[in-house]
Protein backbone atom coordinates (compact mmCIF):
# COMPACT_ATOMS: atom_id res chain seq x y z
CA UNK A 1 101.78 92.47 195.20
CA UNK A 2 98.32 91.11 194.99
CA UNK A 3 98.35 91.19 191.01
CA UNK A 4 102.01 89.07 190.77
CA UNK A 5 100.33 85.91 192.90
CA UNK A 6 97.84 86.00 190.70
CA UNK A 7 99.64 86.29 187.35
CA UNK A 8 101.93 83.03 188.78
CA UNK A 9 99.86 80.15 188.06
CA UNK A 10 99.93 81.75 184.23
CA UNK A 11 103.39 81.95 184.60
CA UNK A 12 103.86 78.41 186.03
CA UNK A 13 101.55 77.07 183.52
CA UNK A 14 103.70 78.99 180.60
CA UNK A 15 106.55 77.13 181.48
CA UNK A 16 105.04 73.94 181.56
CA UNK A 17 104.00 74.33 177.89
CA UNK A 18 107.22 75.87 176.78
CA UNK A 19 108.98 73.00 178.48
CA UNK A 20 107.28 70.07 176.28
CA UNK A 21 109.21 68.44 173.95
CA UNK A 22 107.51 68.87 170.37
CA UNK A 23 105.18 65.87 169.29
CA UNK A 24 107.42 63.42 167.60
CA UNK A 25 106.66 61.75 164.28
CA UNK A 26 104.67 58.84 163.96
CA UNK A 27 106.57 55.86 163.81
CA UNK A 28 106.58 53.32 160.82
CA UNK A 29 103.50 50.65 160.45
CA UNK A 30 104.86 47.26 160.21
CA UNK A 31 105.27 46.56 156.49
CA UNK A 32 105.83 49.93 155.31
CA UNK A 33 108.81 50.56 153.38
CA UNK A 34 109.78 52.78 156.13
CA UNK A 35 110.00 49.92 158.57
CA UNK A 36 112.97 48.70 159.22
CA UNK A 37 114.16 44.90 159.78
CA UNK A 38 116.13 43.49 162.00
CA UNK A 39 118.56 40.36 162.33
CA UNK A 40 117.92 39.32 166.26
CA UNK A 41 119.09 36.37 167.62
CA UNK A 42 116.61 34.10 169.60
CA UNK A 43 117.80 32.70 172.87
CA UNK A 44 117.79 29.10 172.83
CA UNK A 45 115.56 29.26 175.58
CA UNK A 46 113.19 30.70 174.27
CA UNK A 47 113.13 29.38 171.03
CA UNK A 48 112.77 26.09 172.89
CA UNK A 49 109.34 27.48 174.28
CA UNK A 50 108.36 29.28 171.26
CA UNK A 51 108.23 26.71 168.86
CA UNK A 52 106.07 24.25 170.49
CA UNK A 53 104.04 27.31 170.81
CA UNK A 54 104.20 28.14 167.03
CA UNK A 55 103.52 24.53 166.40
CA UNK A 56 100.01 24.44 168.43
CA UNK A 57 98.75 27.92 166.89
CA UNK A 58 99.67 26.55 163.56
CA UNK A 59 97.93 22.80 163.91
CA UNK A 60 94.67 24.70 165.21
CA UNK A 61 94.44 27.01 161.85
CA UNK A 62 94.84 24.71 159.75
CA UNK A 63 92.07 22.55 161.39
CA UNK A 64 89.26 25.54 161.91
CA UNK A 65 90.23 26.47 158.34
CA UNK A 66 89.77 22.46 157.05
CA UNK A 67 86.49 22.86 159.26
CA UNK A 68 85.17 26.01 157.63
CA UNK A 69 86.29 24.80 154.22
CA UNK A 70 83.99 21.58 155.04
CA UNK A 71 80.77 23.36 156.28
CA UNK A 72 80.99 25.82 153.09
CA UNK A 73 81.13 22.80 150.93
CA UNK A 74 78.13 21.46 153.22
CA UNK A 75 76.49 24.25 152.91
CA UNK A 76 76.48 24.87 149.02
CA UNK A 77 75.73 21.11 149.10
CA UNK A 78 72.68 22.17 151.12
CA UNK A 79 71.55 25.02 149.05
CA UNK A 80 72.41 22.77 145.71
CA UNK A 81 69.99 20.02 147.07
CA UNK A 82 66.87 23.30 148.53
CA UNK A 83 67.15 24.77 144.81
CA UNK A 84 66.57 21.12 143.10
CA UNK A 85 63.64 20.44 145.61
CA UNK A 86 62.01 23.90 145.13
CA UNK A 87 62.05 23.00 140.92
CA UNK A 88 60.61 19.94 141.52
CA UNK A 89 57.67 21.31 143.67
CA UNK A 90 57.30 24.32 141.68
CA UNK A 91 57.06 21.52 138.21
CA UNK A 92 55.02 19.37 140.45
CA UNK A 93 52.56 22.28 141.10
CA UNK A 94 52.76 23.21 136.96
CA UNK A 95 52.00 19.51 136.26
CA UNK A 96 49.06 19.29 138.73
CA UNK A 97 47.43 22.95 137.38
CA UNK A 98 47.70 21.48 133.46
CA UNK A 99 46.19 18.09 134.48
CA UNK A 100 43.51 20.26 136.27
CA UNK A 101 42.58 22.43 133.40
CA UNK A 102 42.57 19.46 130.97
CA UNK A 103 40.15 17.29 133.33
């Protein structure tokens, strides 16, 4: 009697396992050609709240990109204007060794 108790959490356990449905497949990524698109209509509602929405997230990437597009011009501005100053030191520096040797 003894050895059946212990043998039922196995057996419980067992079941449990043999119960489970089998691990589905993974469903589509977005984009694959194994996605599939729908035709759902919007509410009007919530179209009416959406689109301001839309509007907003729209007008703010368009003005970090203008933003970013005007510090990388800055900034290759910046690094135009170090390069020309570092040639004009470094012919400064070969003008004042010539004159050196020659005096």
């Amino acid at each position: 009697m003894r050895r059946v108790f212990q043998q039922l959490p196995l057996l419980r356990e067992y079941q449990k396992l043999s119960l489970k449905e089998p691990p589905k497949p993974p469903s589509p990524k977005p984009g694959s050609d194994e996605w599939v698109y729908v035709d759902q209509p919007i509410p009007h509602d919530a179209a009416n709240i959406l689109f301001p929405q839309w509007e907003l997230v729209e007008d703010s990437y368009l003005n970090c990109a203008s933003i970013l597009s005007r510090k990388s011009e800055r900034r290759g501005k910046q690094l135009s204007d170090t390069s020309t100053l570092l040639k004009r030191i470094s012919l400064c520096s070969y003008r004042d060794r010539i004159t050196s040797r020659h005096s």
